[in-house]
C-alpha atoms as a PDB file:
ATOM      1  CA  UNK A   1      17.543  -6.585   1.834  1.00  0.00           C
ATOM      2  CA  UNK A   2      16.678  -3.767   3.760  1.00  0.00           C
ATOM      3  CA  UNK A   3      12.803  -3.566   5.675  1.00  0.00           C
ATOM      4  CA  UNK A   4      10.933  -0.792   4.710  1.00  0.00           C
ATOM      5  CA  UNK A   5       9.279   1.313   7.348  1.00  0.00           C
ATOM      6  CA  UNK A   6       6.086   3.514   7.580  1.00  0.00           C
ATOM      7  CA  UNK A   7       8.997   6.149   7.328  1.00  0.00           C
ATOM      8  CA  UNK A   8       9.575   5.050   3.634  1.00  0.00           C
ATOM      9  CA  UNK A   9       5.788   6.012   2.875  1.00  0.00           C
ATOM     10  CA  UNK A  10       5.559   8.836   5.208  1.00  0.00           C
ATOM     11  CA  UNK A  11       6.526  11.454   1.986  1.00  0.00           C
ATOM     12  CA  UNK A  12       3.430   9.591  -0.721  1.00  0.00           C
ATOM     13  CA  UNK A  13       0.625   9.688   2.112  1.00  0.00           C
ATOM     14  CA  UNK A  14      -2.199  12.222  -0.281  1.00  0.00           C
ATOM     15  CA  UNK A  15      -0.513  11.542  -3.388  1.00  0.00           C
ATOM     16  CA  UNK A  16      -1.238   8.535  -6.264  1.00  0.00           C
ATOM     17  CA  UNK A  17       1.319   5.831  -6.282  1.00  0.00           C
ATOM     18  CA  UNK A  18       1.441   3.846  -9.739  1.00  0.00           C
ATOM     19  CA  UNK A  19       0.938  -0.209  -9.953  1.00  0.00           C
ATOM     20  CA  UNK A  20       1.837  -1.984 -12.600  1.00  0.00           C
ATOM     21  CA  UNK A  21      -1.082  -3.987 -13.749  1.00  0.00           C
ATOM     22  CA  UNK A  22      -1.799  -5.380 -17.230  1.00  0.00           C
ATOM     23  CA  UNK A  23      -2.489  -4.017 -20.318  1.00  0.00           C
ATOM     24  CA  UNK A  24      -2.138  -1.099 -18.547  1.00  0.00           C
ATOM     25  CA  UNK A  25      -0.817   0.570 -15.381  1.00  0.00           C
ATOM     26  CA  UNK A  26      -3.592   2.131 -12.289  1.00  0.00           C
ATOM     27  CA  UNK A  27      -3.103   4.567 -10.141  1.00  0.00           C
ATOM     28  CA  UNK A  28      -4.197   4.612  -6.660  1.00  0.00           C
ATOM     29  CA  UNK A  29      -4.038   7.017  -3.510  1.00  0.00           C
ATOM     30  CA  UNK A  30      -2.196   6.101  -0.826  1.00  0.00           C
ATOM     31  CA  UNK A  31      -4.563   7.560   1.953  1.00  0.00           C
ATOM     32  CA  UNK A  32      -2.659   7.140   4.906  1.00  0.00           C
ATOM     33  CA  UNK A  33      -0.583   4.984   7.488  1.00  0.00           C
ATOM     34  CA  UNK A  34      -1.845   3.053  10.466  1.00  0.00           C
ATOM     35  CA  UNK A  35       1.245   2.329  12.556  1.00  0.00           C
ATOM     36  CA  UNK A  36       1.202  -0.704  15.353  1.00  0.00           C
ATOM     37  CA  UNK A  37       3.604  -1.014  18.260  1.00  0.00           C
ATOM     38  CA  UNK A  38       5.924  -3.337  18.177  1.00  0.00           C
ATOM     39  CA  UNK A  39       5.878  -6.731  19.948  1.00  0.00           C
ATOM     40  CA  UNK A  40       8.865  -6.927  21.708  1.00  0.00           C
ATOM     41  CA  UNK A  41      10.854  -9.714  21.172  1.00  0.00           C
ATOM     42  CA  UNK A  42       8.828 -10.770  18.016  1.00  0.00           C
ATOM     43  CA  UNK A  43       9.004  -7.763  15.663  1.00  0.00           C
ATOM     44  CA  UNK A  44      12.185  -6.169  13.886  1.00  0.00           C
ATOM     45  CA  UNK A  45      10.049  -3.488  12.620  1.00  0.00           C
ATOM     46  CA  UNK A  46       7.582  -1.257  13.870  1.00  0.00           C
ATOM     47  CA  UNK A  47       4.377  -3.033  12.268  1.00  0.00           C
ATOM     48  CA  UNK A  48       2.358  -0.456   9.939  1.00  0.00           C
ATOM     49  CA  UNK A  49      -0.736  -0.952   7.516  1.00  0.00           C
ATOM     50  CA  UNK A  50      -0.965   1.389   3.779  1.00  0.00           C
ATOM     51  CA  UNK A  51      -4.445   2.294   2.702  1.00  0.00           C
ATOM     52  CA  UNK A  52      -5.358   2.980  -0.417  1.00  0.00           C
ATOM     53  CA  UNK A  53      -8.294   4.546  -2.199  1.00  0.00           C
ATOM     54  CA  UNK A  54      -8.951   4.021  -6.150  1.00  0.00           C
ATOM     55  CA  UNK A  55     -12.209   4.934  -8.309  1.00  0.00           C
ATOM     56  CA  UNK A  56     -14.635   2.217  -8.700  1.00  0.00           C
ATOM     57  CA  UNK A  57     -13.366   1.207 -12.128  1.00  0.00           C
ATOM     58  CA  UNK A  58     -10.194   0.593 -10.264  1.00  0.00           C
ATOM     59  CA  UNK A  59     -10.333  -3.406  -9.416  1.00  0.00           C
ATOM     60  CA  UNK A  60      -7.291  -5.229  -7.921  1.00  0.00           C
ATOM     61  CA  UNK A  61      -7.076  -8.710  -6.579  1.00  0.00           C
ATOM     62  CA  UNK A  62      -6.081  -9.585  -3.246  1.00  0.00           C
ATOM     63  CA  UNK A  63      -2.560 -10.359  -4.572  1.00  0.00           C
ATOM     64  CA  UNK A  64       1.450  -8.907  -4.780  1.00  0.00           C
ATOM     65  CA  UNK A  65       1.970  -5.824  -7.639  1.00  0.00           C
ATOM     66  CA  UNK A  66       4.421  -3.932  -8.556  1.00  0.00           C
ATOM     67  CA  UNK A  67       3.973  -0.316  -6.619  1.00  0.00           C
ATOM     68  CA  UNK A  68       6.336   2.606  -8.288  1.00  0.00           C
ATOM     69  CA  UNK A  69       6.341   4.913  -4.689  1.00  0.00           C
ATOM     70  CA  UNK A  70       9.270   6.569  -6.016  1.00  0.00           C
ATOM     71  CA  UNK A  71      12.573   6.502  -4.674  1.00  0.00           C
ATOM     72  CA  UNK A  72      13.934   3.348  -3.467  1.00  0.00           C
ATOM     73  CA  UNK A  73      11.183   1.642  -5.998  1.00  0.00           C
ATOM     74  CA  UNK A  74       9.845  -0.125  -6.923  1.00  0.00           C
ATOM     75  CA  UNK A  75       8.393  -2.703  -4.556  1.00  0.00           C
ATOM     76  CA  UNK A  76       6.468  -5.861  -4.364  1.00  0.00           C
ATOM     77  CA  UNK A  77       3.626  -4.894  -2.169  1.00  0.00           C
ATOM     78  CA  UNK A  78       0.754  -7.657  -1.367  1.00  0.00           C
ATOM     79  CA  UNK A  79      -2.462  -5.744  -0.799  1.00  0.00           C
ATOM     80  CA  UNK A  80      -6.238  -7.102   0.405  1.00  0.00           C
ATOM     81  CA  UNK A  81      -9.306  -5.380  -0.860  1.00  0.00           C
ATOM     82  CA  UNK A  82     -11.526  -3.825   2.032  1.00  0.00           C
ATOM     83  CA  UNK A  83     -15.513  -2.934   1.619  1.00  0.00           C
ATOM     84  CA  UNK A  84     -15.939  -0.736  -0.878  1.00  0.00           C
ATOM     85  CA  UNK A  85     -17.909   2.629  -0.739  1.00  0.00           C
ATOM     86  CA  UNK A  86     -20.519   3.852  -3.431  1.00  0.00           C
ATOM     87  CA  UNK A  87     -18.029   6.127  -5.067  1.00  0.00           C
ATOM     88  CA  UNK A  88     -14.324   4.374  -4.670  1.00  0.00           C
ATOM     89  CA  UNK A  89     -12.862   0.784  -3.434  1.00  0.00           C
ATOM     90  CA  UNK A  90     -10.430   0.362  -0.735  1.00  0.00           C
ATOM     91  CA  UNK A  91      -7.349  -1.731   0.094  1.00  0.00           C
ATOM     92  CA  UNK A  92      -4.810  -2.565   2.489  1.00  0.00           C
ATOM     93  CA  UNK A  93      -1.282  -3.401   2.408  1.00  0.00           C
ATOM     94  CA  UNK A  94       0.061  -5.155   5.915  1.00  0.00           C
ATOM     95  CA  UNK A  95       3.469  -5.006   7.114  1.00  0.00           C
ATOM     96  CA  UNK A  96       4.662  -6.745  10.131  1.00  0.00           C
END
């Protein structure tokens, strides 16, 4: 199984990425990348963070779904929710 990299987000940064939630599917935003250096000896990968913006009616659990980025997809991504704003909620998908 092959890691993915901040690379394999770079091209959905701006645009909505689909989850697969029931009855029905979301979308969210896929805001942008945080990358991390590595530590050596410890890491394989460079470590990276996705953030994602969705409306307010948009409510996910800090859990794994089903993201459809596209090609190579889909994957199994676990996101976290982060404060949300007056007009959106946030979340955050660490990879290390």
């Amino acid at each position: 199984m092959q890691l993915l990299t901040a690379d394999d987000f770079e091209p959905w940064v701006g645009r909505k990425v689909r989850i697969a939630t029931l009855p029905n599917p979301v979308e969210v935003t896929l805001e942008r990348i945080e990358r991390r250096p590595p530590l050596i000896g410890i890491d394989t990968r460079e470590p990276f963070s996705l953030f994602f913006d969705a409306p307010s009616a948009v409510y996910l659990l800090d859990t794994t779904y089903e993201f459809d980025c596209g090609k190579g997809g889909p994957h199994n991504i676990h996101i976290t929710q982060l404060m949300p704003s007056a007009a959106s909620r946030h979340y955050e998908a660490v990879f290390s």
